[in-house]
PDB file of N, CA and C in Angstrom:
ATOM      1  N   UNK A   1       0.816  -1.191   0.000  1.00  0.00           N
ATOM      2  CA  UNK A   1       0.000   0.000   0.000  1.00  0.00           C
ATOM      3  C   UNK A   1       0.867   1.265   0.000  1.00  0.00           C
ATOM      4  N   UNK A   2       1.692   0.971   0.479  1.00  0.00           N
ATOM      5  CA  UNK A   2       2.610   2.410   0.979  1.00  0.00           C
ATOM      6  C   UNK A   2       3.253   2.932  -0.232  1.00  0.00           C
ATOM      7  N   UNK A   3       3.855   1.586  -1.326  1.00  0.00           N
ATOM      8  CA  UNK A   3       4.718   2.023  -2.782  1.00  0.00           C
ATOM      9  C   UNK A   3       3.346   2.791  -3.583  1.00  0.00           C
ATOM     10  N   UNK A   4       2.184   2.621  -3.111  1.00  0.00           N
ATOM     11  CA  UNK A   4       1.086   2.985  -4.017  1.00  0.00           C
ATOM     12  C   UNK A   4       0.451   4.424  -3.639  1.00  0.00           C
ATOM     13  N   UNK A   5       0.964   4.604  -2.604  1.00  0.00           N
ATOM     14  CA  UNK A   5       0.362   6.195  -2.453  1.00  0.00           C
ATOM     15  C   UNK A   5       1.610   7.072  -2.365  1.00  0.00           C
ATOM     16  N   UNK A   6       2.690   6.468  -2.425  1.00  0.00           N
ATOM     17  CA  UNK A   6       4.070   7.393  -2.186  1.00  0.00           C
ATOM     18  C   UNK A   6       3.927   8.222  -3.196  1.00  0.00           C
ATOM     19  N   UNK A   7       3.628   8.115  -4.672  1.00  0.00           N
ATOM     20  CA  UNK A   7       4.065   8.855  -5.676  1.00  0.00           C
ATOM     21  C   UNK A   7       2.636  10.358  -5.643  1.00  0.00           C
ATOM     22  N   UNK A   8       1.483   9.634  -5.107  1.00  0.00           N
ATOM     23  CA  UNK A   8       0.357  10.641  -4.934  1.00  0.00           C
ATOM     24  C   UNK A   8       1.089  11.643  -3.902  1.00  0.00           C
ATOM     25  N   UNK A   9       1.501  11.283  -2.613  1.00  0.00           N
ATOM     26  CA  UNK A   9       1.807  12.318  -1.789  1.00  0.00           C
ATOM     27  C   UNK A   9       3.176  12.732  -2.412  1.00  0.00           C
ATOM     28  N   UNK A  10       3.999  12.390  -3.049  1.00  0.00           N
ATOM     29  CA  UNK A  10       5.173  13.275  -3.337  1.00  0.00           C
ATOM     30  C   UNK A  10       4.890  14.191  -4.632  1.00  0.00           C
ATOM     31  N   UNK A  11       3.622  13.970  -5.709  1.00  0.00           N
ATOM     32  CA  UNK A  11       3.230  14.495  -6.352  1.00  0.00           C
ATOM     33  C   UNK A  11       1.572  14.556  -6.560  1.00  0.00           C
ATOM     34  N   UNK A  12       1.066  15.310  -5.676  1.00  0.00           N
ATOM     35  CA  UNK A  12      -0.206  15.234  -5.471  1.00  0.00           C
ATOM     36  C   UNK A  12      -0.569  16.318  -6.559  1.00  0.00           C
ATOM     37  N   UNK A  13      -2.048  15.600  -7.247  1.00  0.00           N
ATOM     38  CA  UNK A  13      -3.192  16.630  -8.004  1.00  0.00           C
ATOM     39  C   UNK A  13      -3.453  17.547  -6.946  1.00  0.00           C
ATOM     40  N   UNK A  14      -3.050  18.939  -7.600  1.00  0.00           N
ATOM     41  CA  UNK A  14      -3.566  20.100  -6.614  1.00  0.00           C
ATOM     42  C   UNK A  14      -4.991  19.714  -6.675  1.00  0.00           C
ATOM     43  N   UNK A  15      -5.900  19.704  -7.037  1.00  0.00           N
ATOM     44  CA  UNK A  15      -7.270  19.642  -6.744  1.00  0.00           C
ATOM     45  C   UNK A  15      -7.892  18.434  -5.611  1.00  0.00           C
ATOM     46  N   UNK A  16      -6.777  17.798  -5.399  1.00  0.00           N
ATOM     47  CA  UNK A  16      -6.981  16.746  -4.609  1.00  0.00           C
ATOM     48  C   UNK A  16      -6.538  17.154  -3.350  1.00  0.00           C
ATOM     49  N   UNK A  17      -5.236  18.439  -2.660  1.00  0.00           N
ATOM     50  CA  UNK A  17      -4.602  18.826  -2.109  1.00  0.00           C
ATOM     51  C   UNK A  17      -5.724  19.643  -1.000  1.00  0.00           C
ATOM     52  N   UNK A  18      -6.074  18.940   0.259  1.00  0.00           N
ATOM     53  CA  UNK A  18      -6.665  19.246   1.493  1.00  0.00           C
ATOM     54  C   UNK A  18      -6.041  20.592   1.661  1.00  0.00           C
ATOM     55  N   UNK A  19      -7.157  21.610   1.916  1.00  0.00           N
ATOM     56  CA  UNK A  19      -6.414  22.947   1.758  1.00  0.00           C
ATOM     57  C   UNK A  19      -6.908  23.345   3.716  1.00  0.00           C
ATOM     58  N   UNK A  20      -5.526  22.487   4.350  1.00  0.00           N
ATOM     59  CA  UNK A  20      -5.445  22.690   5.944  1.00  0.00           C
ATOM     60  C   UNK A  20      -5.183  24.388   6.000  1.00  0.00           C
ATOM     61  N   UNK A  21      -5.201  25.046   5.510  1.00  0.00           N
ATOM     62  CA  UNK A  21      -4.578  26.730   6.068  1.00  0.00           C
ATOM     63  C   UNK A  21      -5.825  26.993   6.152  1.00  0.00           C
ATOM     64  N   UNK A  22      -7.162  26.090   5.974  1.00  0.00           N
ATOM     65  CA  UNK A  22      -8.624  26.869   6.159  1.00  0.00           C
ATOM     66  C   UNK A  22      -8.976  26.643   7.500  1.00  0.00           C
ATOM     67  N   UNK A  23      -8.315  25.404   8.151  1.00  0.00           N
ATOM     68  CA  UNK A  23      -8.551  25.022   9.334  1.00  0.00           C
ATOM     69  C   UNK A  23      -8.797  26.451  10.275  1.00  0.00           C
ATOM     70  N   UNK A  24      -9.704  26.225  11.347  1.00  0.00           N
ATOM     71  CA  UNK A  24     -10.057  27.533  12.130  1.00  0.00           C
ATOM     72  C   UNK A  24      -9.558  26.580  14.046  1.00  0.00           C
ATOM     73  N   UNK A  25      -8.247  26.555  13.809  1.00  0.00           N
ATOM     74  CA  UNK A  25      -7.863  25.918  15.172  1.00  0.00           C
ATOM     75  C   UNK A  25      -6.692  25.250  15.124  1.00  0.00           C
ATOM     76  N   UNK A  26      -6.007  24.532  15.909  1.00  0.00           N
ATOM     77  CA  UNK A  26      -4.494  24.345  16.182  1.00  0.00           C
ATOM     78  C   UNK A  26      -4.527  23.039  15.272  1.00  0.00           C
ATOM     79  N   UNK A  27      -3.548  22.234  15.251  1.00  0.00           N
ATOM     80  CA  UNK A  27      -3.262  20.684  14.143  1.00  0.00           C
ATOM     81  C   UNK A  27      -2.461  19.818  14.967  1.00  0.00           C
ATOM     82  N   UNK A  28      -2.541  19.107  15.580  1.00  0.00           N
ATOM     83  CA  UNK A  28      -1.433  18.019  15.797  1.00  0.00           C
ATOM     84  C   UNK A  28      -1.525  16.903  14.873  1.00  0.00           C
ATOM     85  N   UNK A  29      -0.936  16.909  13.895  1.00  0.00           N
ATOM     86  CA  UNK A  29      -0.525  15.396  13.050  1.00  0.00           C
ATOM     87  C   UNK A  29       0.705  14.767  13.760  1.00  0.00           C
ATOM     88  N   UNK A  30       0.239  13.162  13.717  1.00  0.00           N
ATOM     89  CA  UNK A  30       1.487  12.271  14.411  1.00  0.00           C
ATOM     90  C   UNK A  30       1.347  11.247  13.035  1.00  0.00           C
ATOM     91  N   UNK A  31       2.642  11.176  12.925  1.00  0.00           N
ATOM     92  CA  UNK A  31       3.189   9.556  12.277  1.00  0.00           C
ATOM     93  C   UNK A  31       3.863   8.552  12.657  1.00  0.00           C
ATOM     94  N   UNK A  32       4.764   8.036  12.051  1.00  0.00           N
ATOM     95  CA  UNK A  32       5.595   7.268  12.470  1.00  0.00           C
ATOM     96  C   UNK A  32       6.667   6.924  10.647  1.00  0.00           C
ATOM     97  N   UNK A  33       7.655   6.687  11.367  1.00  0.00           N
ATOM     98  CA  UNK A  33       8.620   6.535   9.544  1.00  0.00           C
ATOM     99  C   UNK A  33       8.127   4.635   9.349  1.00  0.00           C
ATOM    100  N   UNK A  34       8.157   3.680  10.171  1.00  0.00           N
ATOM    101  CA  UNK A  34       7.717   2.719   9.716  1.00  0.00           C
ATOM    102  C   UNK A  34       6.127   2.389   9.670  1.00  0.00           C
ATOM    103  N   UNK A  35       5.685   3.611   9.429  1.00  0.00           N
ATOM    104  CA  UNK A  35       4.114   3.231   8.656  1.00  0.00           C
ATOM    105  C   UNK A  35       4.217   2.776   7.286  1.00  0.00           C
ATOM    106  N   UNK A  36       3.666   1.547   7.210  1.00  0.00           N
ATOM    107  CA  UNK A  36       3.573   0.803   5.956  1.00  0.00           C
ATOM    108  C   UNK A  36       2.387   0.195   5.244  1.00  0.00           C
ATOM    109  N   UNK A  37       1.592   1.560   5.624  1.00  0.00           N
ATOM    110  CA  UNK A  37       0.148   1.603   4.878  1.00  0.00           C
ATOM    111  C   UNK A  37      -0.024   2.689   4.223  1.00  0.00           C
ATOM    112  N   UNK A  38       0.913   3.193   4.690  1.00  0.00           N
ATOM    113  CA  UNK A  38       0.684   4.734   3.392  1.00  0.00           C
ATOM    114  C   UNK A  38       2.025   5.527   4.196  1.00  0.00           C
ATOM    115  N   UNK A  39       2.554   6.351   3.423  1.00  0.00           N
ATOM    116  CA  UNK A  39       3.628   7.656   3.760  1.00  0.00           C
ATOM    117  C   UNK A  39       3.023   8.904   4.480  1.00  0.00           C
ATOM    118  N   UNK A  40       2.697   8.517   6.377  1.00  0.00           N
ATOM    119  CA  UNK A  40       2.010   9.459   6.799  1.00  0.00           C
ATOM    120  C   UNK A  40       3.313  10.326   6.902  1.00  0.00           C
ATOM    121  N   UNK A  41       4.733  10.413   7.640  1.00  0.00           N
ATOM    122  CA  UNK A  41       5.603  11.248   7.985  1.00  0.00           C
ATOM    123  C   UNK A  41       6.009  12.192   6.725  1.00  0.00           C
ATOM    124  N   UNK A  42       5.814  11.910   5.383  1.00  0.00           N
ATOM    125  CA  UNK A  42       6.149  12.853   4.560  1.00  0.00           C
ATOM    126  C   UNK A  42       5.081  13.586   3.878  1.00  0.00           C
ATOM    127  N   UNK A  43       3.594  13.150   3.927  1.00  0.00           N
ATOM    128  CA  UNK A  43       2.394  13.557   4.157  1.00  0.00           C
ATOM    129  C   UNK A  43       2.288  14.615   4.944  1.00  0.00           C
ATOM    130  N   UNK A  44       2.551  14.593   6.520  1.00  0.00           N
ATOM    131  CA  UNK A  44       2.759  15.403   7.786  1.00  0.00           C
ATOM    132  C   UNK A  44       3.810  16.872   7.116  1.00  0.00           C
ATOM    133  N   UNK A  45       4.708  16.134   6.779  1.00  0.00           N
ATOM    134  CA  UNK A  45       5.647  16.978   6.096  1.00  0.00           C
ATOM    135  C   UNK A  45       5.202  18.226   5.414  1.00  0.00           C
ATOM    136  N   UNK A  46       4.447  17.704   4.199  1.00  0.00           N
ATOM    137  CA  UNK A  46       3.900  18.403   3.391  1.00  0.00           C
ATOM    138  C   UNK A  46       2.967  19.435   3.914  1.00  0.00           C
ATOM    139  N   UNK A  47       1.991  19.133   5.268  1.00  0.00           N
ATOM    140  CA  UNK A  47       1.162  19.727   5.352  1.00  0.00           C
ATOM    141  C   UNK A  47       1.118  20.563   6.295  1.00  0.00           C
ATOM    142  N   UNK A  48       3.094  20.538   6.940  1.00  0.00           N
ATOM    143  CA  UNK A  48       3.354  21.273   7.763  1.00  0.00           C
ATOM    144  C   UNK A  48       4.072  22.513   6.973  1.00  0.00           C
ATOM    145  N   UNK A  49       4.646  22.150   6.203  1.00  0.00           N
ATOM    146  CA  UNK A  49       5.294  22.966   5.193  1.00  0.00           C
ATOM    147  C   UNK A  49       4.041  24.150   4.654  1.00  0.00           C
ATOM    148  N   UNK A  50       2.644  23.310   4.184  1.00  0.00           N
ATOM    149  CA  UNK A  50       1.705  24.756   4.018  1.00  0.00           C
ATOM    150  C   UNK A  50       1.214  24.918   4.643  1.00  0.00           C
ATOM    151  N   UNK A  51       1.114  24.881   5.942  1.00  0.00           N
ATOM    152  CA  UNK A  51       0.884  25.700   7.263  1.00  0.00           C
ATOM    153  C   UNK A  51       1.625  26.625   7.467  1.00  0.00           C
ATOM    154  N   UNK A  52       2.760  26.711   7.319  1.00  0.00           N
ATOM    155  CA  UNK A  52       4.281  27.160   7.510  1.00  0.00           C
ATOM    156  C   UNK A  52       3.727  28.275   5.898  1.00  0.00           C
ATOM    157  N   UNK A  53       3.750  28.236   4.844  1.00  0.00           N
ATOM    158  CA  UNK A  53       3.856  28.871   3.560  1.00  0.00           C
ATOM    159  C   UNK A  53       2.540  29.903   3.716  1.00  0.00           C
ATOM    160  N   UNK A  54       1.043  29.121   4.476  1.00  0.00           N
ATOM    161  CA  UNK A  54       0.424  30.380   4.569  1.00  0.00           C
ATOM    162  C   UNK A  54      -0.016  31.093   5.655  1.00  0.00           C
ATOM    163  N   UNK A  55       1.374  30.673   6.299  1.00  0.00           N
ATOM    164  CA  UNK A  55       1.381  31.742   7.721  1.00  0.00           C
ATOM    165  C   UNK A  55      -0.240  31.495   8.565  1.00  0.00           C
ATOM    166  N   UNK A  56       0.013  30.069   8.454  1.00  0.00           N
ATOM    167  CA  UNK A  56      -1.363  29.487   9.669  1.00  0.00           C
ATOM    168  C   UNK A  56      -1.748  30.433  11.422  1.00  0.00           C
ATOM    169  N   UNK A  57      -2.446  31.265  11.268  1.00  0.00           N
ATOM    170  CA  UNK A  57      -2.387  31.725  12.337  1.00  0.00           C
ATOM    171  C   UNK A  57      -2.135  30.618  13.888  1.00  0.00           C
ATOM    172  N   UNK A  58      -2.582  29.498  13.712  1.00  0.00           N
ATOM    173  CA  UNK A  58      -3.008  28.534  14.717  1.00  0.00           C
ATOM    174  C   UNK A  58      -1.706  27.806  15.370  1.00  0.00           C
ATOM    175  N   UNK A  59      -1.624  27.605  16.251  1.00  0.00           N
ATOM    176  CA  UNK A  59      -0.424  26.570  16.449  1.00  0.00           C
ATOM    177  C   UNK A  59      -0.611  25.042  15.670  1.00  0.00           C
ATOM    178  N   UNK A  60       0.818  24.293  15.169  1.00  0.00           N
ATOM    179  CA  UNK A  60       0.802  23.579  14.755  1.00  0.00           C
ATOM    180  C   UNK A  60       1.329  22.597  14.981  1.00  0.00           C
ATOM    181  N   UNK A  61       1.591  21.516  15.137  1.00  0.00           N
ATOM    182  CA  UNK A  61       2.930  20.400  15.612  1.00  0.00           C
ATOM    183  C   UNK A  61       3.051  19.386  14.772  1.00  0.00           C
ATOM    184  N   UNK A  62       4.119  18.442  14.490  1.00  0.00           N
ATOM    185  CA  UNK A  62       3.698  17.215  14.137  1.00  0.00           C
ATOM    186  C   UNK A  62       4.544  16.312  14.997  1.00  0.00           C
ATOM    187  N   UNK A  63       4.300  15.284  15.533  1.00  0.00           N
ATOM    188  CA  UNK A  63       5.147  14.422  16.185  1.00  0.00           C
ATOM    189  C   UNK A  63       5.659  13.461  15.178  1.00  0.00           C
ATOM    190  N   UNK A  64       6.400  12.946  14.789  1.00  0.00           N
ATOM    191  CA  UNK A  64       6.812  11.971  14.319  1.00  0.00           C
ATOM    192  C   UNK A  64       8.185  11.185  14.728  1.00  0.00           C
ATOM    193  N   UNK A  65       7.626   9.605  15.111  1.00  0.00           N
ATOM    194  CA  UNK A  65       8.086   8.394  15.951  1.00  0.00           C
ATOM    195  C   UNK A  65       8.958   7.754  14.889  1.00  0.00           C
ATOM    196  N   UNK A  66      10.058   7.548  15.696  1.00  0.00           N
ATOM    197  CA  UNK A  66      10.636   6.226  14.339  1.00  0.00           C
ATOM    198  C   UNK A  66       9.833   4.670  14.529  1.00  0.00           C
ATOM    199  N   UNK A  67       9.802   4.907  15.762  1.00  0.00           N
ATOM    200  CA  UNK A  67       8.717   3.783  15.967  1.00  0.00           C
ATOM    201  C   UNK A  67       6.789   3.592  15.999  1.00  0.00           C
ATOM    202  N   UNK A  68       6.416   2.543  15.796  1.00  0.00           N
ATOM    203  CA  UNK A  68       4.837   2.725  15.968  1.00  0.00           C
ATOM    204  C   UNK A  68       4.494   2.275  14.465  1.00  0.00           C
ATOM    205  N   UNK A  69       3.437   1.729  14.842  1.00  0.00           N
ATOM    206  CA  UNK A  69       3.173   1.844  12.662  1.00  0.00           C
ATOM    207  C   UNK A  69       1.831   2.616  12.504  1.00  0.00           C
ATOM    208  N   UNK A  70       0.614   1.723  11.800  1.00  0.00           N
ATOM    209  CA  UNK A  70      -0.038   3.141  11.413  1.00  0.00           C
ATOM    210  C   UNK A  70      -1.376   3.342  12.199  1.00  0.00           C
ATOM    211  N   UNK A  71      -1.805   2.613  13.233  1.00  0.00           N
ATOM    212  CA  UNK A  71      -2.506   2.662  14.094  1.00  0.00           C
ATOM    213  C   UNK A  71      -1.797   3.260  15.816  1.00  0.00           C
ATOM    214  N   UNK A  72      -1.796   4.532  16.262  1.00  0.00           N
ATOM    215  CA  UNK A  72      -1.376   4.826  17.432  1.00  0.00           C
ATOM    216  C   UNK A  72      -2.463   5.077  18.352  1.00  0.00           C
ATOM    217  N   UNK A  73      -2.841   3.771  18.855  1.00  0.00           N
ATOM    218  CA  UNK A  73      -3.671   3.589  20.258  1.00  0.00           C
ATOM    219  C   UNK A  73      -2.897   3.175  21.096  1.00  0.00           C
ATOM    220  N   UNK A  74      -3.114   3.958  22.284  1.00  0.00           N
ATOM    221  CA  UNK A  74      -2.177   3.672  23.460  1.00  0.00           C
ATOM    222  C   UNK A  74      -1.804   2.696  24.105  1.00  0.00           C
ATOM    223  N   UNK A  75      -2.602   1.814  23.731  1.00  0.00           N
ATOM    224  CA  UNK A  75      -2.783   0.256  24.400  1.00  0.00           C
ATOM    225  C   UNK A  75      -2.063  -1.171  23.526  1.00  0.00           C
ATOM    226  N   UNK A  76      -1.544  -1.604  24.580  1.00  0.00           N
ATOM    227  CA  UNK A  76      -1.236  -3.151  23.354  1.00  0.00           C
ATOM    228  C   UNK A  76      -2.992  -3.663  22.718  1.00  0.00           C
ATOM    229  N   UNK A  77      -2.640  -3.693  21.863  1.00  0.00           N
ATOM    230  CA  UNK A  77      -3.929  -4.086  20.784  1.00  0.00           C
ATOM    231  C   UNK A  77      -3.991  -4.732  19.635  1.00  0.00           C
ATOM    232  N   UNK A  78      -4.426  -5.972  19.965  1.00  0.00           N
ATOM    233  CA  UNK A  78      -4.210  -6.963  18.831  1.00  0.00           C
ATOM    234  C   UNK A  78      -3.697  -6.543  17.175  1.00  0.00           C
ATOM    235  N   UNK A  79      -4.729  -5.582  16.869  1.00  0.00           N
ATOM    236  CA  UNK A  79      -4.532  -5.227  15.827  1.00  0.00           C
ATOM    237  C   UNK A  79      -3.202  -4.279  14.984  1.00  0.00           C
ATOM    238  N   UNK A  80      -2.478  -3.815  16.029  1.00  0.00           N
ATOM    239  CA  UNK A  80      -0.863  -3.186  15.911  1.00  0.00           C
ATOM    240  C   UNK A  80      -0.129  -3.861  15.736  1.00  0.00           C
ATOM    241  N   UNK A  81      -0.118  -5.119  15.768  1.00  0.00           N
ATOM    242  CA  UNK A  81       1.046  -6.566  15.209  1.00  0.00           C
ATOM    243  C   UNK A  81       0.999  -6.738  14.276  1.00  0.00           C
ATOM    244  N   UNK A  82      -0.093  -6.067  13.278  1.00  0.00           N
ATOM    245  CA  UNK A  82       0.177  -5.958  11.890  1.00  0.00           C
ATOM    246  C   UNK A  82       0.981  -5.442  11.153  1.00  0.00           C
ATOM    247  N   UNK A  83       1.317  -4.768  11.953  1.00  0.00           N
ATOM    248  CA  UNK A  83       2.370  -3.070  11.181  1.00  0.00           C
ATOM    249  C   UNK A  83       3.904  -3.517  11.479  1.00  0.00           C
ATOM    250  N   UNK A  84       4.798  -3.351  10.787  1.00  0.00           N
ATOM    251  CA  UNK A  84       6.089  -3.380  11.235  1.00  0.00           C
ATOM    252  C   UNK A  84       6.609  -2.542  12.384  1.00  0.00           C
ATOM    253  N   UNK A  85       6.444  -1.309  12.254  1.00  0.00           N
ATOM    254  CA  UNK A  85       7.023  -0.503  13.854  1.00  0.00           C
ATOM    255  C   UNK A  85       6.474  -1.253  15.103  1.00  0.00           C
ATOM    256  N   UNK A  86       5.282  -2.265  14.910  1.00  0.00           N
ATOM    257  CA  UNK A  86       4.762  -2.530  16.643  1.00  0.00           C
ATOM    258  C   UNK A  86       5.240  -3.741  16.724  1.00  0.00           C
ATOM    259  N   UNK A  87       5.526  -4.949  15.872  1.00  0.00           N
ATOM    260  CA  UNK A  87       5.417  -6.272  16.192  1.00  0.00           C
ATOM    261  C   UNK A  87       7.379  -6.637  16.268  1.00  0.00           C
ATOM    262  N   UNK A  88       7.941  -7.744  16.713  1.00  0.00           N
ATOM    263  CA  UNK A  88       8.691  -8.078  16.654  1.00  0.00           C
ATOM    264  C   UNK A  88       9.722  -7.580  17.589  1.00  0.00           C
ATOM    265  N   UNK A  89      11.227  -7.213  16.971  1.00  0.00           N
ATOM    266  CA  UNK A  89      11.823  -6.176  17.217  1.00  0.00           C
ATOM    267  C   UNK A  89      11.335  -5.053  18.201  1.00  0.00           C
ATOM    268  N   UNK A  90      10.285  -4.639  17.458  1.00  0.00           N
ATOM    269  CA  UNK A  90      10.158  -2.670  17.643  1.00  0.00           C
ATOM    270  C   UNK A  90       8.964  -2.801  18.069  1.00  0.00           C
ATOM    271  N   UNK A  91       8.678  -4.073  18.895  1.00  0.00           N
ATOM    272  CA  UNK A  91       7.046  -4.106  19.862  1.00  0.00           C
ATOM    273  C   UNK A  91       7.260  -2.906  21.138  1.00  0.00           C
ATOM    274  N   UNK A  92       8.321  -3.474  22.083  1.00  0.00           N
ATOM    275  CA  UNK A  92       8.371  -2.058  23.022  1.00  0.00           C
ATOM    276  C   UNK A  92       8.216  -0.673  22.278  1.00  0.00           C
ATOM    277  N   UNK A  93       9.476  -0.579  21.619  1.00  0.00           N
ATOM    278  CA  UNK A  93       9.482   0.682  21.047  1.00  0.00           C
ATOM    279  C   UNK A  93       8.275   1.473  20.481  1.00  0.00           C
ATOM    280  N   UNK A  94       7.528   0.615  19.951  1.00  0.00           N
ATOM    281  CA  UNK A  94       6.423   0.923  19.194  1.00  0.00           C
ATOM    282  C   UNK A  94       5.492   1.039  20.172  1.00  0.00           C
ATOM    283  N   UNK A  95       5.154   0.658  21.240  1.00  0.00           N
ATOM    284  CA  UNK A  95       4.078   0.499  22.419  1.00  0.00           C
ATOM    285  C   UNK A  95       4.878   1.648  23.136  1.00  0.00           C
ATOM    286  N   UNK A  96       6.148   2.186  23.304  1.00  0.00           N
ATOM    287  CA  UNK A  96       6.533   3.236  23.861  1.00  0.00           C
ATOM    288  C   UNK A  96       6.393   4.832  23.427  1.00  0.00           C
ATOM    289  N   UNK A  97       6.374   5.142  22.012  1.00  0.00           N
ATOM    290  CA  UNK A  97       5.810   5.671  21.499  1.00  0.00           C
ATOM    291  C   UNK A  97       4.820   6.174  20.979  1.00  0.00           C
ATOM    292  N   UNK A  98       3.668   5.028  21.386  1.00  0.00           N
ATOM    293  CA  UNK A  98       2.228   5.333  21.181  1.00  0.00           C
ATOM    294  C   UNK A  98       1.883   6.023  22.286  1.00  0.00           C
ATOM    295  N   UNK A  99       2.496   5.249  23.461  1.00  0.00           N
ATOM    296  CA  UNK A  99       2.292   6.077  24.816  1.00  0.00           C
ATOM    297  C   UNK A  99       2.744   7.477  24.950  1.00  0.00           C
ATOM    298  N   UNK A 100       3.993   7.662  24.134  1.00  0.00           N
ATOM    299  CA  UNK A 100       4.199   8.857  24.056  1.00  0.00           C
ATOM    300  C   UNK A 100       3.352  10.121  23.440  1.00  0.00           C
ATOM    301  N   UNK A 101       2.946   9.578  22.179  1.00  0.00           N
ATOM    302  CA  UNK A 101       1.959  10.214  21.272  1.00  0.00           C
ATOM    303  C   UNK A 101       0.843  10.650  21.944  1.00  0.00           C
ATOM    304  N   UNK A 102       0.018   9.993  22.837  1.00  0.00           N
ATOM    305  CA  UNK A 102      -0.858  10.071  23.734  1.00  0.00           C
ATOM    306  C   UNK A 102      -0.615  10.834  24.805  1.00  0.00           C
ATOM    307  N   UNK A 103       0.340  10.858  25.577  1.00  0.00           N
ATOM    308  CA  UNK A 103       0.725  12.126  26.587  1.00  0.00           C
ATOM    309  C   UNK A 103       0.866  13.296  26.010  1.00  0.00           C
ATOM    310  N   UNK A 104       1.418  13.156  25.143  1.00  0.00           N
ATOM    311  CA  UNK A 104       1.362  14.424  23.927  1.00  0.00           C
ATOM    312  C   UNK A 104       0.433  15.386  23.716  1.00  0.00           C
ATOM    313  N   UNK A 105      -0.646  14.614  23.050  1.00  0.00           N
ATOM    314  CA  UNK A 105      -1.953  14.667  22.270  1.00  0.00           C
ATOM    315  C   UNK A 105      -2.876  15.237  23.621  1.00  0.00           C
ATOM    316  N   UNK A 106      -2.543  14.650  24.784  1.00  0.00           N
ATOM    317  CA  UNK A 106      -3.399  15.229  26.160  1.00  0.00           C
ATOM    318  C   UNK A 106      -2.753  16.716  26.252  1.00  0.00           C
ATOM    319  N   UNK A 107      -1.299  16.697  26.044  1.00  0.00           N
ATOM    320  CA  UNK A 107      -1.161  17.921  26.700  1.00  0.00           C
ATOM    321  C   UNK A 107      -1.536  19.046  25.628  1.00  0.00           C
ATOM    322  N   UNK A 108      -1.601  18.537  24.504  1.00  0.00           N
ATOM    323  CA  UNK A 108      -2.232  19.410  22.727  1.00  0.00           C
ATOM    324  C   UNK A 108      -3.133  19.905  23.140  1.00  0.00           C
ATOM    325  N   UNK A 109      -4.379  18.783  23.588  1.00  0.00           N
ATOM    326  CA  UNK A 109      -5.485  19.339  23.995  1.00  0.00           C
ATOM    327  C   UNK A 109      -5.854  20.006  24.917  1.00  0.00           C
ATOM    328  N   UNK A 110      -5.129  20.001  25.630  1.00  0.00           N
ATOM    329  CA  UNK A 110      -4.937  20.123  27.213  1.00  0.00           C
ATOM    330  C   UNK A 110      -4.873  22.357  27.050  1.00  0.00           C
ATOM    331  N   UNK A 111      -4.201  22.634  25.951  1.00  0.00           N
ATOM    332  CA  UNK A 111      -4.122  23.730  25.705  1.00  0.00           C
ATOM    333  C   UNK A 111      -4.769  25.002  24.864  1.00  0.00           C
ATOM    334  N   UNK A 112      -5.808  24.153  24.983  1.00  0.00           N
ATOM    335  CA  UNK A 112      -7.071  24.733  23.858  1.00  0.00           C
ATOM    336  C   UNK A 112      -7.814  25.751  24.614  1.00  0.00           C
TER     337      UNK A 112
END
């Protein structure tokens, strides 16, 4: 899935291009680099970059984990052993980082 949307997000149809600078409020996007369901960290990238280009009044962040794959729920959860960042190897890591993402995301909100 991931070789199949890489070339959309590195060359996206402007008309297809989510126009986030309309957003009326702050953004936290989180990824992870071993998401292997799609290219969220260079996605994030992109959409921090036009936040950044049209001078987003709002605060913005993106977290991005080397670990975790493309589901970040805080909990061990069956369904995260699918992904390469959570299972194997990079199970702590990946369960350490979700946790992280989540303390995060509280304190994001936490500031509204």
């Amino acid at each position: 899935m991931y070789d199949l949307y890489l070339p959309l997000v590195k060359n996206p149809n402007p008309d297809a291009v989510i126009q986030v600078e309309k957003i009326t409020g702050p953004i936290l996007l989180i990824s992870s680099k071993m998401d292997n369901m799609w290219p969220s960290e260079p996605a994030a990238e992109q959409i921090m970059k036009r936040l950044e280009d049209y001078d987003f009044p709002y605060s913005y962040q993106h977290l991005s984990y080397d670990y975790g794959g493309h589901m970040f729920v805080p909990m061990k959860f069956g369904k995260t052993k699918l992904f390469k960042g959570d299972r194997g190897k990079n199970k702590e890591a990946g369960l350490k980082c979700r946790l992280d993402s989540l303390t995060k995301t509280l304190e994001f909100i936490s500031q509204w």
